[in-house]
Protein backbone atom coordinates (compact mmCIF):
# COMPACT_ATOMS: atom_id res chain seq x y z
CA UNK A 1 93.92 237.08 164.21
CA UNK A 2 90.49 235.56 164.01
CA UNK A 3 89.50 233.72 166.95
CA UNK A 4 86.01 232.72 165.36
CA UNK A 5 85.83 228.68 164.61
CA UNK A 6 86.90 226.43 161.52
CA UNK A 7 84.11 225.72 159.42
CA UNK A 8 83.96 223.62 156.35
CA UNK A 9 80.71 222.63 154.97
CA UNK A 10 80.36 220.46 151.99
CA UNK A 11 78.67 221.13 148.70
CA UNK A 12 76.63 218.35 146.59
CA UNK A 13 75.72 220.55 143.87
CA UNK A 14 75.50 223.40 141.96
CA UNK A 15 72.83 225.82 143.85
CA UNK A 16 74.82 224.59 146.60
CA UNK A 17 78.25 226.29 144.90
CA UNK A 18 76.02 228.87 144.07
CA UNK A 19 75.17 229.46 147.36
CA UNK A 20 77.91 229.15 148.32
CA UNK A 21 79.91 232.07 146.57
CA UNK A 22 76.90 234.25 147.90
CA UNK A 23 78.30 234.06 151.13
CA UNK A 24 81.67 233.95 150.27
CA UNK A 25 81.17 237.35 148.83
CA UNK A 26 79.47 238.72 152.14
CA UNK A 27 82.14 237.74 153.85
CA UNK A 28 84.73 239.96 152.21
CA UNK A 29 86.07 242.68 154.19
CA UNK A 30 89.03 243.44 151.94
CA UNK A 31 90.11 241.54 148.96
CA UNK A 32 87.93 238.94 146.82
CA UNK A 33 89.69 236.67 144.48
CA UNK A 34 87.26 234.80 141.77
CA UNK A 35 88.48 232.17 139.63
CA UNK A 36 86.02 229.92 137.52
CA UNK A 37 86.33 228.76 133.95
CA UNK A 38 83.83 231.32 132.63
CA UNK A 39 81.29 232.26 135.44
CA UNK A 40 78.53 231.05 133.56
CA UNK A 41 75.77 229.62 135.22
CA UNK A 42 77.06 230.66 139.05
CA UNK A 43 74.60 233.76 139.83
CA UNK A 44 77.42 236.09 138.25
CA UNK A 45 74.28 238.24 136.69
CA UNK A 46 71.79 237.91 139.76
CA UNK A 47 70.62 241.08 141.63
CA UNK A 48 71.49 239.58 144.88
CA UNK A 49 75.43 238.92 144.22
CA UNK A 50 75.49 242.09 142.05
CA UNK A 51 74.54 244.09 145.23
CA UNK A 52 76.88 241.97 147.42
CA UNK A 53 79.41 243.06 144.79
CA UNK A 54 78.45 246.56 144.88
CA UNK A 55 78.15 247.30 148.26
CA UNK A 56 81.66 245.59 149.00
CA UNK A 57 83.45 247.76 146.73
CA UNK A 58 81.31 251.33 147.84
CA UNK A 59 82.33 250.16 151.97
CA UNK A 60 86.04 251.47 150.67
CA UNK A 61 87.97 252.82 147.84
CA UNK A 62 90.44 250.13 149.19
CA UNK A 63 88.56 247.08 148.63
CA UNK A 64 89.33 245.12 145.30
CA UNK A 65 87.51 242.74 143.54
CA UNK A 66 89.71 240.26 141.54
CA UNK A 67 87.95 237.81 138.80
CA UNK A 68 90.23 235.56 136.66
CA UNK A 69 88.50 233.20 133.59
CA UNK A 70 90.20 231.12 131.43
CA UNK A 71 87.02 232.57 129.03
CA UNK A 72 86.21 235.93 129.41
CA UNK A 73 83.11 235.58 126.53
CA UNK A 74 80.15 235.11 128.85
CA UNK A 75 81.32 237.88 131.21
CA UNK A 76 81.10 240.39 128.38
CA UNK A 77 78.61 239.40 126.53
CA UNK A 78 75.99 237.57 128.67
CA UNK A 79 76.47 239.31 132.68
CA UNK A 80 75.99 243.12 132.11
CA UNK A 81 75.64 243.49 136.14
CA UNK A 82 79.48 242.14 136.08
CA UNK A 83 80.50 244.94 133.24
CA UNK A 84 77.97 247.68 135.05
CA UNK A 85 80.45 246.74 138.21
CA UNK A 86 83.20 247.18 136.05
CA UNK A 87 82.31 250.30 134.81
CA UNK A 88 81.59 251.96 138.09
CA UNK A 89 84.66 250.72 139.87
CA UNK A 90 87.47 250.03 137.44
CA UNK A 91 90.14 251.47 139.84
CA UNK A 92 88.95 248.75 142.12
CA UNK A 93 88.25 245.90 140.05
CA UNK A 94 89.45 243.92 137.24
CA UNK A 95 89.01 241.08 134.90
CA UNK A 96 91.49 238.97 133.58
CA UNK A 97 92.11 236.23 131.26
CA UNK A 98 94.67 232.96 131.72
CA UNK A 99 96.81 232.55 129.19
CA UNK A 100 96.78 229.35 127.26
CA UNK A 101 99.62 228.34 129.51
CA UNK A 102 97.22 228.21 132.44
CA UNK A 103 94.18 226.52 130.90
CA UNK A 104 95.46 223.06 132.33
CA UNK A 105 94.10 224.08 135.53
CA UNK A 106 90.57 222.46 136.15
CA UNK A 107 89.52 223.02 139.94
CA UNK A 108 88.18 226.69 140.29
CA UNK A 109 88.13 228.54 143.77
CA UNK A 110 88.03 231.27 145.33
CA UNK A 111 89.21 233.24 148.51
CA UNK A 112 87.93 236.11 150.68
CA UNK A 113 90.43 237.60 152.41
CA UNK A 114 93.01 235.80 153.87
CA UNK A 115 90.58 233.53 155.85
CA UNK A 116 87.72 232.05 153.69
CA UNK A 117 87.34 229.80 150.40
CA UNK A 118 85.29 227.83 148.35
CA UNK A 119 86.37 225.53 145.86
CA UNK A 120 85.32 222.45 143.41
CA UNK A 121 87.65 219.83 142.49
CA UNK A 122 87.10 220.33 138.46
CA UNK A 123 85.04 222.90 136.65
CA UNK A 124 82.70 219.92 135.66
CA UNK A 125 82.15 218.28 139.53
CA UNK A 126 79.55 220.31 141.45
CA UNK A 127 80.89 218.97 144.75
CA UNK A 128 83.38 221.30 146.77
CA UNK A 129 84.08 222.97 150.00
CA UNK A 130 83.13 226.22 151.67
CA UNK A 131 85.93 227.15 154.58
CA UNK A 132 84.90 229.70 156.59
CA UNK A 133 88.26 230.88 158.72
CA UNK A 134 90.54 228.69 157.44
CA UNK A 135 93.36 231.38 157.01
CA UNK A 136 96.13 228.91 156.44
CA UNK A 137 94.02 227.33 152.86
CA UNK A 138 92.95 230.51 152.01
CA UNK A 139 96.42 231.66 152.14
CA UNK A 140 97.55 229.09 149.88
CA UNK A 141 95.08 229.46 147.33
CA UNK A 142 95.33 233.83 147.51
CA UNK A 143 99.48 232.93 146.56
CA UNK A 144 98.03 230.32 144.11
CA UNK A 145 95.61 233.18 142.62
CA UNK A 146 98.10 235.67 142.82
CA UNK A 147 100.71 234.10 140.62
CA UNK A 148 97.88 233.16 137.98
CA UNK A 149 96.87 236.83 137.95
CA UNK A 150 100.22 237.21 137.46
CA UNK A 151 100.53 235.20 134.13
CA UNK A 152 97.63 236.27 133.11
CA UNK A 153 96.38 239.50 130.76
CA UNK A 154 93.38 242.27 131.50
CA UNK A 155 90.57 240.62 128.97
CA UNK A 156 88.27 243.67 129.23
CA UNK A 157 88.01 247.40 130.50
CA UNK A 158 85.89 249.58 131.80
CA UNK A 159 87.07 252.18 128.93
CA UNK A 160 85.02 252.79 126.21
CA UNK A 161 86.29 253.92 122.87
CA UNK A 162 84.61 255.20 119.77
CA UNK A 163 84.20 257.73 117.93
């Protein structure tokens, strides 16, 4: 168990969102969970987060990298750090798309671990919440994420076919 302190901080904004998910993503130790509309516009394609990324899922062939979008477009078309990830580490990461089913859902988070979250209260309010061990919300939103993924279908691979 995790003896280190509850810590929410509020966020007013974007960059502060941004931020945000930079640390969320350094906090990882085994499992990250993303959920966002379409990732546009949150640092998906920056250096910085693509190392984060990177060097989270070289520290194990264990670790796994989750990232659910209700559109998948700007991901494949417009963050070519998130597809080189892909690429490199498609055993340990995946991409997947919400059915139309699921695209009533408005507030994205999402969860490091078992312990740590950030979410906003709808894709178009900045403000939100970063929890830093807060194992009992993070919980809830990993089973929340996990029966999305569930519903929901692999949008793109790290495959290539042609001829």
């Amino acid at each position: 168990m995790n003896d280190e302190a509850l810590q929410h901080t509020r966020l007013d904004g974007i960059a502060d969102y941004t931020a945000a998910l930079d640390t969320l993503c350094g906090l990882g130790e085994h499992n990250l969970y993303l959920f966002e509309n379409d990732f546009d516009g949150l640092g998906f394609n920056n250096e910085v987060r693509y190392e984060t990324l990177r060097r989270f899922l070289l520290e194990s062939p264990a670790h796994r990298l989750f990232v659910l979008a209700h559109d998948t477009r700007y991901l494949s078309t417009r963050c070519p750090r998130m597809m080189m990830l892909l690429n490199q580490f498609g055993v340990s990461m995946a991409i997947h798309q919400t059915p139309k089913t699921l695209q009533h859902i408005t507030a994205p988070f999402s969860v490091a671990d078992e312990s740590h979250y950030v979410r906003r209260f709808h894709f178009d309010d900045p403000r939100g919440i970063l929890a830093q061990n807060d194992p009992e919300n993070a919980r809830a939103l990993k089973s929340r994420f996990l029966e999305m993924w569930t519903a929901s279908h692999s949008a793109l691979s790290s495959s290539r076919l042609g001829l």
